[in-house]
ModelCIF file with pLDDT and N, C-alpha, C, O atoms, coordinates in Angstrom:
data_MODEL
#
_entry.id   MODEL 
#
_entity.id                         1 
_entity.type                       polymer 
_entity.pdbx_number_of_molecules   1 
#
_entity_poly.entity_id                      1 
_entity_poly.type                           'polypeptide(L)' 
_entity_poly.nstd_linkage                   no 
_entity_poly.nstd_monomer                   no 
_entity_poly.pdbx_seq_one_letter_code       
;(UNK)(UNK)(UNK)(UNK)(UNK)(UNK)(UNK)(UNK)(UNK)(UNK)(UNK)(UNK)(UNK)(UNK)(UNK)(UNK)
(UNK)(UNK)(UNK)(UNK)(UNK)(UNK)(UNK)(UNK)(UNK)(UNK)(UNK)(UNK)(UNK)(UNK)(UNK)(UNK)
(UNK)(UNK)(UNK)(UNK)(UNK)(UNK)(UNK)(UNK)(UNK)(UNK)(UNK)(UNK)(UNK)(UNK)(UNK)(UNK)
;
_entity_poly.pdbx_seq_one_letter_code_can   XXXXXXXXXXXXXXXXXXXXXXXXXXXXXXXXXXXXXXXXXXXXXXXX 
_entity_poly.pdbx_strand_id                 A 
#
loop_
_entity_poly_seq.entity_id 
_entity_poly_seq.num 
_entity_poly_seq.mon_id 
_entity_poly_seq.hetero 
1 1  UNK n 
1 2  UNK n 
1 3  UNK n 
1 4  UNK n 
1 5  UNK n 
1 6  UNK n 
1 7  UNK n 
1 8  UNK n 
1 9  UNK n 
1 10 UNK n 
1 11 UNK n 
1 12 UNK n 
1 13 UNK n 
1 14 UNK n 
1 15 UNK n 
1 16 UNK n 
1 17 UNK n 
1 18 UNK n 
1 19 UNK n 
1 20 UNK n 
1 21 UNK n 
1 22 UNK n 
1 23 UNK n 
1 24 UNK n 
1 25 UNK n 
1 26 UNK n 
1 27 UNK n 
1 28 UNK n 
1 29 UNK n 
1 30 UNK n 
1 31 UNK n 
1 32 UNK n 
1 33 UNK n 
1 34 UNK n 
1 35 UNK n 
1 36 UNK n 
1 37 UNK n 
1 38 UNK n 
1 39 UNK n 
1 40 UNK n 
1 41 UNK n 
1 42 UNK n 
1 43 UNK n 
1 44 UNK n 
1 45 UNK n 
1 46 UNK n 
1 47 UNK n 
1 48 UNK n 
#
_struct_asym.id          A 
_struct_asym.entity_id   1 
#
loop_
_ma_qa_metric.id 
_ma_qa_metric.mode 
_ma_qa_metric.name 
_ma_qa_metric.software_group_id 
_ma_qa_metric.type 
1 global pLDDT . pLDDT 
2 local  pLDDT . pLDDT 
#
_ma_qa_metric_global.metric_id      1 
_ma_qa_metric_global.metric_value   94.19 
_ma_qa_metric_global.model_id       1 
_ma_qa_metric_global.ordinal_id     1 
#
loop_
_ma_qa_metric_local.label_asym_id 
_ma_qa_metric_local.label_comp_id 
_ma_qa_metric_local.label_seq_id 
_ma_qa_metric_local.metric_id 
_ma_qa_metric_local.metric_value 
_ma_qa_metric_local.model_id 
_ma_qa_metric_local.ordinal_id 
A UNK 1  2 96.00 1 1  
A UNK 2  2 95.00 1 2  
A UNK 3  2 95.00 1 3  
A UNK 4  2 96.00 1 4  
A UNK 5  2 95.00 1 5  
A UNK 6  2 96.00 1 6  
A UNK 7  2 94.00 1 7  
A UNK 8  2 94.00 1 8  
A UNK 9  2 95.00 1 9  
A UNK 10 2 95.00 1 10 
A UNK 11 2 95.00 1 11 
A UNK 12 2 95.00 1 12 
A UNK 13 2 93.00 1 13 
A UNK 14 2 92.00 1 14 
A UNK 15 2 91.00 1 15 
A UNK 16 2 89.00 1 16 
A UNK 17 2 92.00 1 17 
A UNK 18 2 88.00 1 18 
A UNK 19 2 92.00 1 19 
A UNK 20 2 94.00 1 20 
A UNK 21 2 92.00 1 21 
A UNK 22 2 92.00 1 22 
A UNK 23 2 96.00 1 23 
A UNK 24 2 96.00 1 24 
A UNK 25 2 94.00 1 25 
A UNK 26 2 96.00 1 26 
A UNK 27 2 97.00 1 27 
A UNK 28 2 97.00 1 28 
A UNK 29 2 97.00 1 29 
A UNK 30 2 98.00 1 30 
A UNK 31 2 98.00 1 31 
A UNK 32 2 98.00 1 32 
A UNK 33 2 98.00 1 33 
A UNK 34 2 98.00 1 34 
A UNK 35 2 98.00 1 35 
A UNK 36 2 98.00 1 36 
A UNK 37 2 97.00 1 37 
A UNK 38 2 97.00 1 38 
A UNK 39 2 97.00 1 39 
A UNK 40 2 97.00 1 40 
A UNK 41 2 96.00 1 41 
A UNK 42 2 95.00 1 42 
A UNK 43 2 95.00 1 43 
A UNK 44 2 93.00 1 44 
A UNK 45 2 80.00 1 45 
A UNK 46 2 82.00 1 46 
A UNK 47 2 85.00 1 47 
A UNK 48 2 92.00 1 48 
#
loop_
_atom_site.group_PDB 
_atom_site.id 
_atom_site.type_symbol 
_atom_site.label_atom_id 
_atom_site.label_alt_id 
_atom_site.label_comp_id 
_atom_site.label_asym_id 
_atom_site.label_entity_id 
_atom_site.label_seq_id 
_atom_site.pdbx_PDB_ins_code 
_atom_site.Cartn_x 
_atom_site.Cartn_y 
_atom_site.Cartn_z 
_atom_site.occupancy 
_atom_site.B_iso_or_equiv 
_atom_site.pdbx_formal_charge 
_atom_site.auth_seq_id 
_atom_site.auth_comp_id 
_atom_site.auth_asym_id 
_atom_site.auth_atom_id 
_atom_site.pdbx_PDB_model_num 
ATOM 1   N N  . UNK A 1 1  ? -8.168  -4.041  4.864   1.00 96.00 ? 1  UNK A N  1 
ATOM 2   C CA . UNK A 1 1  ? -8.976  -2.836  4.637   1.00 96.00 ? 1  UNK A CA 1 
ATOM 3   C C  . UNK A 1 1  ? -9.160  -2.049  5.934   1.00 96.00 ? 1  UNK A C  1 
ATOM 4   O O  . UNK A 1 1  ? -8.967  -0.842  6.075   1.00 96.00 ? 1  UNK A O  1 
ATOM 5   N N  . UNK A 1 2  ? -9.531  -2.857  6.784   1.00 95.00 ? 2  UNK A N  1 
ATOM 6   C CA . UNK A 1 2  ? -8.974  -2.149  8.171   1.00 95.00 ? 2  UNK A CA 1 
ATOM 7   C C  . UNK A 1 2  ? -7.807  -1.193  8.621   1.00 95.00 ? 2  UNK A C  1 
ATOM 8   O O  . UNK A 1 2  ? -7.843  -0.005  8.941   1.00 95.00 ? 2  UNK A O  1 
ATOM 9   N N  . UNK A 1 3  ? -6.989  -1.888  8.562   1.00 95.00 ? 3  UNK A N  1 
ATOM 10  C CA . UNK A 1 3  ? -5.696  -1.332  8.855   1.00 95.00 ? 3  UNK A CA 1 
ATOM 11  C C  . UNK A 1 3  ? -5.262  -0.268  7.892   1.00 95.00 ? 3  UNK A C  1 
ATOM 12  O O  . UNK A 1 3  ? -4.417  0.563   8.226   1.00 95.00 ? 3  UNK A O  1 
ATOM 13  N N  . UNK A 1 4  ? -6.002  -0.275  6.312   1.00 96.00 ? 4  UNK A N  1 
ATOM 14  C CA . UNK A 1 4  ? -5.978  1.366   5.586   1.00 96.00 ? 4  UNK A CA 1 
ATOM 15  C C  . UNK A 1 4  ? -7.190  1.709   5.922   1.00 96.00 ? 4  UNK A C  1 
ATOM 16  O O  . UNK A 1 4  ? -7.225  2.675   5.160   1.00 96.00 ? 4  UNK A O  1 
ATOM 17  N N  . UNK A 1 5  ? -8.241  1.730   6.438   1.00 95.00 ? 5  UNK A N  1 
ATOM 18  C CA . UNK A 1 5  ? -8.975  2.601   7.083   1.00 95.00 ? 5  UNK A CA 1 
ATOM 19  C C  . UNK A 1 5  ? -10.142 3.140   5.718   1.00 95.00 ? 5  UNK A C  1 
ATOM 20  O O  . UNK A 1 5  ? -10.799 4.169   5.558   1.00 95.00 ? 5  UNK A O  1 
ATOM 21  N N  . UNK A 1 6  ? -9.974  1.838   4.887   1.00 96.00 ? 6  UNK A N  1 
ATOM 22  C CA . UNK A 1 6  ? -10.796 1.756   3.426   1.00 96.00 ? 6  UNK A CA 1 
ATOM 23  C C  . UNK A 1 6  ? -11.952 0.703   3.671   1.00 96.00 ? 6  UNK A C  1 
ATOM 24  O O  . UNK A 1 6  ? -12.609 0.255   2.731   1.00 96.00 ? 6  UNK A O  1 
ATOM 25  N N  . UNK A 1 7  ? -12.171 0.318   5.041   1.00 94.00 ? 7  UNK A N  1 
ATOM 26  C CA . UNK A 1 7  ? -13.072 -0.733  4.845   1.00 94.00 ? 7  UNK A CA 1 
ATOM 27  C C  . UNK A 1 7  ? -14.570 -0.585  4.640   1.00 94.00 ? 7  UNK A C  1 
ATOM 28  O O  . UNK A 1 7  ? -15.305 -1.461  4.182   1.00 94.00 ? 7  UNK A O  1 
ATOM 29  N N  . UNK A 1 8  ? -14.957 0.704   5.059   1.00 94.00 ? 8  UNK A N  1 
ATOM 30  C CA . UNK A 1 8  ? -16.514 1.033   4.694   1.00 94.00 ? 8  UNK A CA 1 
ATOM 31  C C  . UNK A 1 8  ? -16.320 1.461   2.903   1.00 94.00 ? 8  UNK A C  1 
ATOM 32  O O  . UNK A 1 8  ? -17.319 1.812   2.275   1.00 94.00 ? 8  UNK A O  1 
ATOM 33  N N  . UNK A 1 9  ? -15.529 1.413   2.509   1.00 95.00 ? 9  UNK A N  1 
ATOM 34  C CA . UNK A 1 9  ? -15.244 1.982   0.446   1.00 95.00 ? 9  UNK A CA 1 
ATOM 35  C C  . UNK A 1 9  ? -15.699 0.617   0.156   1.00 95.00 ? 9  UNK A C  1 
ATOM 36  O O  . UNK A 1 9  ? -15.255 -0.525  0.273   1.00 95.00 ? 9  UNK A O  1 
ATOM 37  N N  . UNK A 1 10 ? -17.137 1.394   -0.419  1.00 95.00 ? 10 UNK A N  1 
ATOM 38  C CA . UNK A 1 10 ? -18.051 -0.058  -1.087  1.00 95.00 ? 10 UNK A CA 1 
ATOM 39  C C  . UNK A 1 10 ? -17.076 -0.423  -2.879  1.00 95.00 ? 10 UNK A C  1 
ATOM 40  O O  . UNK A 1 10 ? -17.318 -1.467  -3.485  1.00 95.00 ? 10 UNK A O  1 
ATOM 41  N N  . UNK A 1 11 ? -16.505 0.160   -3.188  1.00 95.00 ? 11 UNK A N  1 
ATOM 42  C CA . UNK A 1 11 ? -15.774 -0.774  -4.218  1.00 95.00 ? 11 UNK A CA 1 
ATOM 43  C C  . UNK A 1 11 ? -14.497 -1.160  -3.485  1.00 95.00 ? 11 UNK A C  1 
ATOM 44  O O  . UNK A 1 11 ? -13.892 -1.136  -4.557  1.00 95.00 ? 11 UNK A O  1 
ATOM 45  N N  . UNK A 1 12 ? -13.753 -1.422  -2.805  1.00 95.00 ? 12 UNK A N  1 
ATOM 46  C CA . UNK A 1 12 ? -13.002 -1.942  -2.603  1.00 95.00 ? 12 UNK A CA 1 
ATOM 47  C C  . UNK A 1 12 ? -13.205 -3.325  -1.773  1.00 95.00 ? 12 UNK A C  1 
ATOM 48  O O  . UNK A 1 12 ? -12.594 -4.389  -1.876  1.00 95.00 ? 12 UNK A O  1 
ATOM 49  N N  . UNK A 1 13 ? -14.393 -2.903  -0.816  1.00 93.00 ? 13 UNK A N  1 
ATOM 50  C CA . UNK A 1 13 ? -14.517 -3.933  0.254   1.00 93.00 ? 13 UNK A CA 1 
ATOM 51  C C  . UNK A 1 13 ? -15.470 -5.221  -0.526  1.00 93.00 ? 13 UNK A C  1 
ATOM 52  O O  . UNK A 1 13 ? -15.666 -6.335  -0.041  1.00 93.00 ? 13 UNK A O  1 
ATOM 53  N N  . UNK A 1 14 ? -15.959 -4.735  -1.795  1.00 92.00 ? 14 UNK A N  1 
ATOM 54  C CA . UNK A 1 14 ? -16.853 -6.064  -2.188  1.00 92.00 ? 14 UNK A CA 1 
ATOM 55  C C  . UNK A 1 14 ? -15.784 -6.777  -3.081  1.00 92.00 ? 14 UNK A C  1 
ATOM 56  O O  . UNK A 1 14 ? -15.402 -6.383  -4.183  1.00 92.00 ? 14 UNK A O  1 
ATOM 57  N N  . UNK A 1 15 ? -15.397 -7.815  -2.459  1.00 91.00 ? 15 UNK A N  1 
ATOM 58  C CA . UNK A 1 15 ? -14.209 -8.914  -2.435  1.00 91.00 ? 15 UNK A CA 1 
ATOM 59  C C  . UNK A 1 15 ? -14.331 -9.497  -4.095  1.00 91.00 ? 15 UNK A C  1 
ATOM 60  O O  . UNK A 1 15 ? -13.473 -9.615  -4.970  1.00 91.00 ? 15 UNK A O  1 
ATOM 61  N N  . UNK A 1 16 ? -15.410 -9.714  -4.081  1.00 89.00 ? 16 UNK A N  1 
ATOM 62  C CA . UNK A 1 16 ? -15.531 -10.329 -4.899  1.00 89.00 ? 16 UNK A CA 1 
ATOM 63  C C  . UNK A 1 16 ? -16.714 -10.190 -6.591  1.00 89.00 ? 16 UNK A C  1 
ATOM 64  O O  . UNK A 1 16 ? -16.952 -10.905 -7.565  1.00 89.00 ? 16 UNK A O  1 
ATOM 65  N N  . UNK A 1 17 ? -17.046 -9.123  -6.188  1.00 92.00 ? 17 UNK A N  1 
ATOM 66  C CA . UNK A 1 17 ? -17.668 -8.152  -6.941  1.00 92.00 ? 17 UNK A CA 1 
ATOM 67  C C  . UNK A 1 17 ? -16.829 -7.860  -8.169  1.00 92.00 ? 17 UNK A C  1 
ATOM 68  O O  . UNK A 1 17 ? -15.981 -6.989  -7.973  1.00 92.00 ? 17 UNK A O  1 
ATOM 69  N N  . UNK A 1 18 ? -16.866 -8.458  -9.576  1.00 88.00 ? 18 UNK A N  1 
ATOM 70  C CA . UNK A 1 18 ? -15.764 -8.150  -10.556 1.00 88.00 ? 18 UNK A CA 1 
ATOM 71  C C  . UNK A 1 18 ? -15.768 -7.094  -10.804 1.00 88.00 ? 18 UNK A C  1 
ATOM 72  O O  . UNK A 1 18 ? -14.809 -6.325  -10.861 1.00 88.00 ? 18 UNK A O  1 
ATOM 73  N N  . UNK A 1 19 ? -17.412 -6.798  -11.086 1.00 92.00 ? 19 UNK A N  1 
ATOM 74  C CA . UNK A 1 19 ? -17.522 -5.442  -11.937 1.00 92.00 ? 19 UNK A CA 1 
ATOM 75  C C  . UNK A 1 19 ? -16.964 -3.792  -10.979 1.00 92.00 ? 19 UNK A C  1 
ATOM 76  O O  . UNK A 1 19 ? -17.031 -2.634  -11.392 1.00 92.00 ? 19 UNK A O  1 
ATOM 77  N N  . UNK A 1 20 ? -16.553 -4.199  -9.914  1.00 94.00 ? 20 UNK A N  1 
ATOM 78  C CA . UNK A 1 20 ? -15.731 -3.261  -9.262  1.00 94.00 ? 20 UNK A CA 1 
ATOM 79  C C  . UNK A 1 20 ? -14.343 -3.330  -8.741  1.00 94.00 ? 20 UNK A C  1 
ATOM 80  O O  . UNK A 1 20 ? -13.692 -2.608  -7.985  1.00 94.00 ? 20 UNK A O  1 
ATOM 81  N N  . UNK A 1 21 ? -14.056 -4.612  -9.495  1.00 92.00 ? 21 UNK A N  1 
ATOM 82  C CA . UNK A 1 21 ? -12.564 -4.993  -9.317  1.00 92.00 ? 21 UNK A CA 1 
ATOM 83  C C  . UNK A 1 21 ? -11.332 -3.651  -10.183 1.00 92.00 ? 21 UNK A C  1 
ATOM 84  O O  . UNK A 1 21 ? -10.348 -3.254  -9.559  1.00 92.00 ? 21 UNK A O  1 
ATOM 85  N N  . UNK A 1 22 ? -11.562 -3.277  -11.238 1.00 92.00 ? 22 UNK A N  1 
ATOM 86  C CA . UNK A 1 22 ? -10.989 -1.747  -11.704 1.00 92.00 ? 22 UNK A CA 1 
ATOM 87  C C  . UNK A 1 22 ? -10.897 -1.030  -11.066 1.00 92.00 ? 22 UNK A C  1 
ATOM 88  O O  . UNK A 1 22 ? -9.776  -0.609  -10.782 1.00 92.00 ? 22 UNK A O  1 
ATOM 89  N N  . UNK A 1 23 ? -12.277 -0.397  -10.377 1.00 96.00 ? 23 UNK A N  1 
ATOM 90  C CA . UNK A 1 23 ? -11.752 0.738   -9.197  1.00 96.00 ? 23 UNK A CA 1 
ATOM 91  C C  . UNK A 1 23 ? -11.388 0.230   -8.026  1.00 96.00 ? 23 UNK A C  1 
ATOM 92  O O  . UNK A 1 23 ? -11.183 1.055   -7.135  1.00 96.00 ? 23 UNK A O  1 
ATOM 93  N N  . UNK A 1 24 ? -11.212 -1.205  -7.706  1.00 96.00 ? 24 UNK A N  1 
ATOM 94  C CA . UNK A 1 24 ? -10.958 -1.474  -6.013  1.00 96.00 ? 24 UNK A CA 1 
ATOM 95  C C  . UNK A 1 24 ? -9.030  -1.184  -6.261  1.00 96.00 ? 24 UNK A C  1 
ATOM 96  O O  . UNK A 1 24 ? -8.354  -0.563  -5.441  1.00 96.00 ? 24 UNK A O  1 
ATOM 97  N N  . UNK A 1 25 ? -8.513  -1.750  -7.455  1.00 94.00 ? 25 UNK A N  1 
ATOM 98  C CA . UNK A 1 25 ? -7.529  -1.873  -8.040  1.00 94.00 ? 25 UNK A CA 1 
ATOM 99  C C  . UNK A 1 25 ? -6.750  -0.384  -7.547  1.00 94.00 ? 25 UNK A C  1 
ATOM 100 O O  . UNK A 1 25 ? -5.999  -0.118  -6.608  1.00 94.00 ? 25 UNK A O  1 
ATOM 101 N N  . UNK A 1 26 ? -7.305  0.389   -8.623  1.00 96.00 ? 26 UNK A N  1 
ATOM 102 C CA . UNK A 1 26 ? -7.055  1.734   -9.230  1.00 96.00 ? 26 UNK A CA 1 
ATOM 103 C C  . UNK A 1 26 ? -7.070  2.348   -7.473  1.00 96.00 ? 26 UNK A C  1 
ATOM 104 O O  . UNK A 1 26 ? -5.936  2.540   -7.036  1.00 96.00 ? 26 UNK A O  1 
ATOM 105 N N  . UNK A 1 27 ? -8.198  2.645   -6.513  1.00 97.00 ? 27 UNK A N  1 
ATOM 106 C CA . UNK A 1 27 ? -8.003  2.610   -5.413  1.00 97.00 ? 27 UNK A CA 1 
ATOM 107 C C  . UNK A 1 27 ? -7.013  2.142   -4.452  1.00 97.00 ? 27 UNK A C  1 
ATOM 108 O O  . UNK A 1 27 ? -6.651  3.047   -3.700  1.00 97.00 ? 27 UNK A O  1 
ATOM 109 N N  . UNK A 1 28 ? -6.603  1.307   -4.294  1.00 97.00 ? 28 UNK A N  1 
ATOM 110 C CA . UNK A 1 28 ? -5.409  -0.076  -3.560  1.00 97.00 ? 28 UNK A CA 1 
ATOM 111 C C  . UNK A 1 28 ? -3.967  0.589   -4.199  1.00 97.00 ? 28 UNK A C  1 
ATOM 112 O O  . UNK A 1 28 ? -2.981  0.889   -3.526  1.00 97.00 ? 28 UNK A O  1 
ATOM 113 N N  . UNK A 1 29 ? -4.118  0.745   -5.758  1.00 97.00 ? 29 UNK A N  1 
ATOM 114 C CA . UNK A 1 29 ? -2.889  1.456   -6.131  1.00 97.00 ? 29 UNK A CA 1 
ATOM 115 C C  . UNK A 1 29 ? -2.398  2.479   -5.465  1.00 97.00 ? 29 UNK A C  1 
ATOM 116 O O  . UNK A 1 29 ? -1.234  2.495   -5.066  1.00 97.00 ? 29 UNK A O  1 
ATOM 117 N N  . UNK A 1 30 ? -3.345  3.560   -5.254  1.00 98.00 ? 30 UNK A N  1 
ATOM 118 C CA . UNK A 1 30 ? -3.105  4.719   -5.078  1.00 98.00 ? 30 UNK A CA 1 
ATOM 119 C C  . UNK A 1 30 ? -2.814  5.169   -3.274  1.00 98.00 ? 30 UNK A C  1 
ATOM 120 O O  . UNK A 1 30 ? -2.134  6.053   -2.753  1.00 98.00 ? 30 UNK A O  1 
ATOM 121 N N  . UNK A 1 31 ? -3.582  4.218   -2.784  1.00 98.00 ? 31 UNK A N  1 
ATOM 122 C CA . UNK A 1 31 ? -3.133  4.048   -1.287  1.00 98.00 ? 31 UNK A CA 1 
ATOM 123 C C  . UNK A 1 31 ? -1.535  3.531   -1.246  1.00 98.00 ? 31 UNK A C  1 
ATOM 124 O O  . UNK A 1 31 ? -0.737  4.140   -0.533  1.00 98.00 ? 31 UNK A O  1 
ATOM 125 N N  . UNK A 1 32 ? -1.184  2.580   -1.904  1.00 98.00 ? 32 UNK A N  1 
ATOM 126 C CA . UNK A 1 32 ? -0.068  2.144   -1.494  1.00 98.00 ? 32 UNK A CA 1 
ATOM 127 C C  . UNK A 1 32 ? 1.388   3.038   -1.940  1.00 98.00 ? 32 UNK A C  1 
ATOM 128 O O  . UNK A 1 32 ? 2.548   2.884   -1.558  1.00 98.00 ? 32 UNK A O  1 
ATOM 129 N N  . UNK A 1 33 ? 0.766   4.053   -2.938  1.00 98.00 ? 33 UNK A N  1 
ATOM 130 C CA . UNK A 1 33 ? 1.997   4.726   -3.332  1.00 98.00 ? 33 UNK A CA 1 
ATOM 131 C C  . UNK A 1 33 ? 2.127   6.388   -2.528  1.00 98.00 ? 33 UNK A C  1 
ATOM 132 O O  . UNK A 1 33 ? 2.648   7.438   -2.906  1.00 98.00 ? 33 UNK A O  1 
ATOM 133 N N  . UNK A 1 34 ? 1.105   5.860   -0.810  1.00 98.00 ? 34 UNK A N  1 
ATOM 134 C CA . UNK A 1 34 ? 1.730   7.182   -0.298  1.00 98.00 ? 34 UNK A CA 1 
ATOM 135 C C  . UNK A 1 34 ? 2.433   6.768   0.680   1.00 98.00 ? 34 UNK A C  1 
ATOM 136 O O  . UNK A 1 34 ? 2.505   7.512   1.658   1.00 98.00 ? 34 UNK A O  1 
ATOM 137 N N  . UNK A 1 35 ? 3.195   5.390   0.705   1.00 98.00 ? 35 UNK A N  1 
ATOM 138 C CA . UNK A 1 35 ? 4.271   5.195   1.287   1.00 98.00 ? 35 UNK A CA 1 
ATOM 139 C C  . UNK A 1 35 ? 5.339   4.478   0.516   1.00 98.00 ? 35 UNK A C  1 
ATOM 140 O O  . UNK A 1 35 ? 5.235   4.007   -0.616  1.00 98.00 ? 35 UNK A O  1 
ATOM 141 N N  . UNK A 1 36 ? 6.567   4.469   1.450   1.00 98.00 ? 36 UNK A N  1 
ATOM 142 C CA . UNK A 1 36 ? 7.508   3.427   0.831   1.00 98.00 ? 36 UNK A CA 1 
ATOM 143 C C  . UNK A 1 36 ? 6.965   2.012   1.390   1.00 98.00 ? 36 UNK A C  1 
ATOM 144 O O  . UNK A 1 36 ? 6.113   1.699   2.222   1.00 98.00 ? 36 UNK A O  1 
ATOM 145 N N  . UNK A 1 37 ? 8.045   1.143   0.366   1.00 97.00 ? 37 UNK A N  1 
ATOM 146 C CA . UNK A 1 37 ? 7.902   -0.128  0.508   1.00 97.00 ? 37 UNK A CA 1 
ATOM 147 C C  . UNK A 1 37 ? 8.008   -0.429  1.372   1.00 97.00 ? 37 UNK A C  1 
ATOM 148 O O  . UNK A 1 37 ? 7.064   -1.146  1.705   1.00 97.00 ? 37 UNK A O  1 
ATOM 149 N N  . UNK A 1 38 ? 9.168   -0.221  2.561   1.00 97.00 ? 38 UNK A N  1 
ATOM 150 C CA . UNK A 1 38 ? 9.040   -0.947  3.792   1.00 97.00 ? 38 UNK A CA 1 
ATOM 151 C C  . UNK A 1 38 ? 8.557   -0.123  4.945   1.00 97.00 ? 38 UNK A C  1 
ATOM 152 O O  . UNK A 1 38 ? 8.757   -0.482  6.105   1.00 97.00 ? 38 UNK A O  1 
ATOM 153 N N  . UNK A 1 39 ? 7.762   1.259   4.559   1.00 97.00 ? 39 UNK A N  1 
ATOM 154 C CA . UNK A 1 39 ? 7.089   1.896   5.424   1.00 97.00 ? 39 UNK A CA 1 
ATOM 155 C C  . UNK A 1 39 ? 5.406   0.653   5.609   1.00 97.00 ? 39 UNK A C  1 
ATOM 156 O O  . UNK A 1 39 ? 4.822   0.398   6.662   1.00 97.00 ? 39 UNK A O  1 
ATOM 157 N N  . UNK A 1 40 ? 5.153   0.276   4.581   1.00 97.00 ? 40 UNK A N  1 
ATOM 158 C CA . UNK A 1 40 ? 4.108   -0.246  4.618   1.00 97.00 ? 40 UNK A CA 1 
ATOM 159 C C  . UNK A 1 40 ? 4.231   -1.753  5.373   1.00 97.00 ? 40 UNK A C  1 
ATOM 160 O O  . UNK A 1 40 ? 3.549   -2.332  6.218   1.00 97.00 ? 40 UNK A O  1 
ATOM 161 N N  . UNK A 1 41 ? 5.835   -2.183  4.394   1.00 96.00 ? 41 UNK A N  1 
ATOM 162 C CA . UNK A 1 41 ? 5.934   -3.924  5.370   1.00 96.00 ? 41 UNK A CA 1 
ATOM 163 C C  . UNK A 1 41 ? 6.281   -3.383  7.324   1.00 96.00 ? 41 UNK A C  1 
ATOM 164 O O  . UNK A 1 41 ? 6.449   -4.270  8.160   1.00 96.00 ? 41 UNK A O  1 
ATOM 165 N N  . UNK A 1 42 ? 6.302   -2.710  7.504   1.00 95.00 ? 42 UNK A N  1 
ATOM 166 C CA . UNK A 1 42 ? 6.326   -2.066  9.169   1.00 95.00 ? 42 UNK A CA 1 
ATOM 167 C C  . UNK A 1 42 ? 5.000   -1.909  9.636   1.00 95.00 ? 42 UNK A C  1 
ATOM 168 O O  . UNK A 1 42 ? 4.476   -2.736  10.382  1.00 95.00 ? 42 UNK A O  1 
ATOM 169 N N  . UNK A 1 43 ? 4.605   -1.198  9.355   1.00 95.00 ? 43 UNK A N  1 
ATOM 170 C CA . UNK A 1 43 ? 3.183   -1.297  9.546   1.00 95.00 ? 43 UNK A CA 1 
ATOM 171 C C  . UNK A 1 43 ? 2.072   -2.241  9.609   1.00 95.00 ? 43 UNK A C  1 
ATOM 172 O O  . UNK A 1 43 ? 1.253   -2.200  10.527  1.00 95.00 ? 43 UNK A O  1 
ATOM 173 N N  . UNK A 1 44 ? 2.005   -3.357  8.361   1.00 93.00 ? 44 UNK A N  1 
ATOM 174 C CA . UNK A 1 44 ? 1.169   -4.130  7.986   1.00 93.00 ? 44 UNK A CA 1 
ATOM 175 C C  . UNK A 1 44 ? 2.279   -5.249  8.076   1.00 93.00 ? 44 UNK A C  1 
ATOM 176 O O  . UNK A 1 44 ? 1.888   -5.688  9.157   1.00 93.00 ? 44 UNK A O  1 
ATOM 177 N N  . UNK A 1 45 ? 2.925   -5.725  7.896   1.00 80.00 ? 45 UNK A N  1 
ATOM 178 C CA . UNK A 1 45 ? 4.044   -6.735  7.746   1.00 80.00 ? 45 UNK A CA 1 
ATOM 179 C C  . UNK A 1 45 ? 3.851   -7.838  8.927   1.00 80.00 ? 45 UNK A C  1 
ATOM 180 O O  . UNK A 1 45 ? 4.276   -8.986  8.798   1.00 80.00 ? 45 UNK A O  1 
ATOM 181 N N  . UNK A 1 46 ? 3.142   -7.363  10.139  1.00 82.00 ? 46 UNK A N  1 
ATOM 182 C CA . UNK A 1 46 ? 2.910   -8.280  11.475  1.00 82.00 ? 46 UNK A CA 1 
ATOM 183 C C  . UNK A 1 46 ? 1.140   -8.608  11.324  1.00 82.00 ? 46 UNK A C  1 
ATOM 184 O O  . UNK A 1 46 ? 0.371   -9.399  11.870  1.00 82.00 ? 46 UNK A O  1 
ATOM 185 N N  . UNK A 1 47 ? 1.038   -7.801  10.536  1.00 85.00 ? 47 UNK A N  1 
ATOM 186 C CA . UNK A 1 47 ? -0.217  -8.209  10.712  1.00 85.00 ? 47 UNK A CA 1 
ATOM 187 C C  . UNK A 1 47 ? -1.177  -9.452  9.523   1.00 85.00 ? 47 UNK A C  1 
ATOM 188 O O  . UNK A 1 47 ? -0.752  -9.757  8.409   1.00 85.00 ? 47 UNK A O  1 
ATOM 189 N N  . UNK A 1 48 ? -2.114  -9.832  9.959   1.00 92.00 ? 48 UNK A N  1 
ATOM 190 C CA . UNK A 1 48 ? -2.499  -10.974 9.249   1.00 92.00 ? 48 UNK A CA 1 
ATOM 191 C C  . UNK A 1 48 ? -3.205  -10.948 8.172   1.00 92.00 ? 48 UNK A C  1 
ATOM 192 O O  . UNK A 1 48 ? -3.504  -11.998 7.604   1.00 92.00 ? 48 UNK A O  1 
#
């Protein structure tokens, strides 16, 4: 969540919070489809 710069987004960051597991989802989706696939494994791919 760091490294997308989503970590203060109170539905995404509560891990374990079900009843906001839909929008952490729906959120996470939509971040990841403003790159390519291995634009993202470059970026995040070293990291832990």
């Amino acid at each position: 969540l760091s490294r997308l710069g989503v970590a203060d987004d109170a539905d995404i960051s509560a891990q374990y919070d079900k009843s906001r597991w839909p929008a952490a989802r729906a959120k996470l989706e939509a971040i990841f489809l403003r790159k390519s696939r291995d634009e993202w494994c470059a970026l995040l791919g070293e990291d832990d």
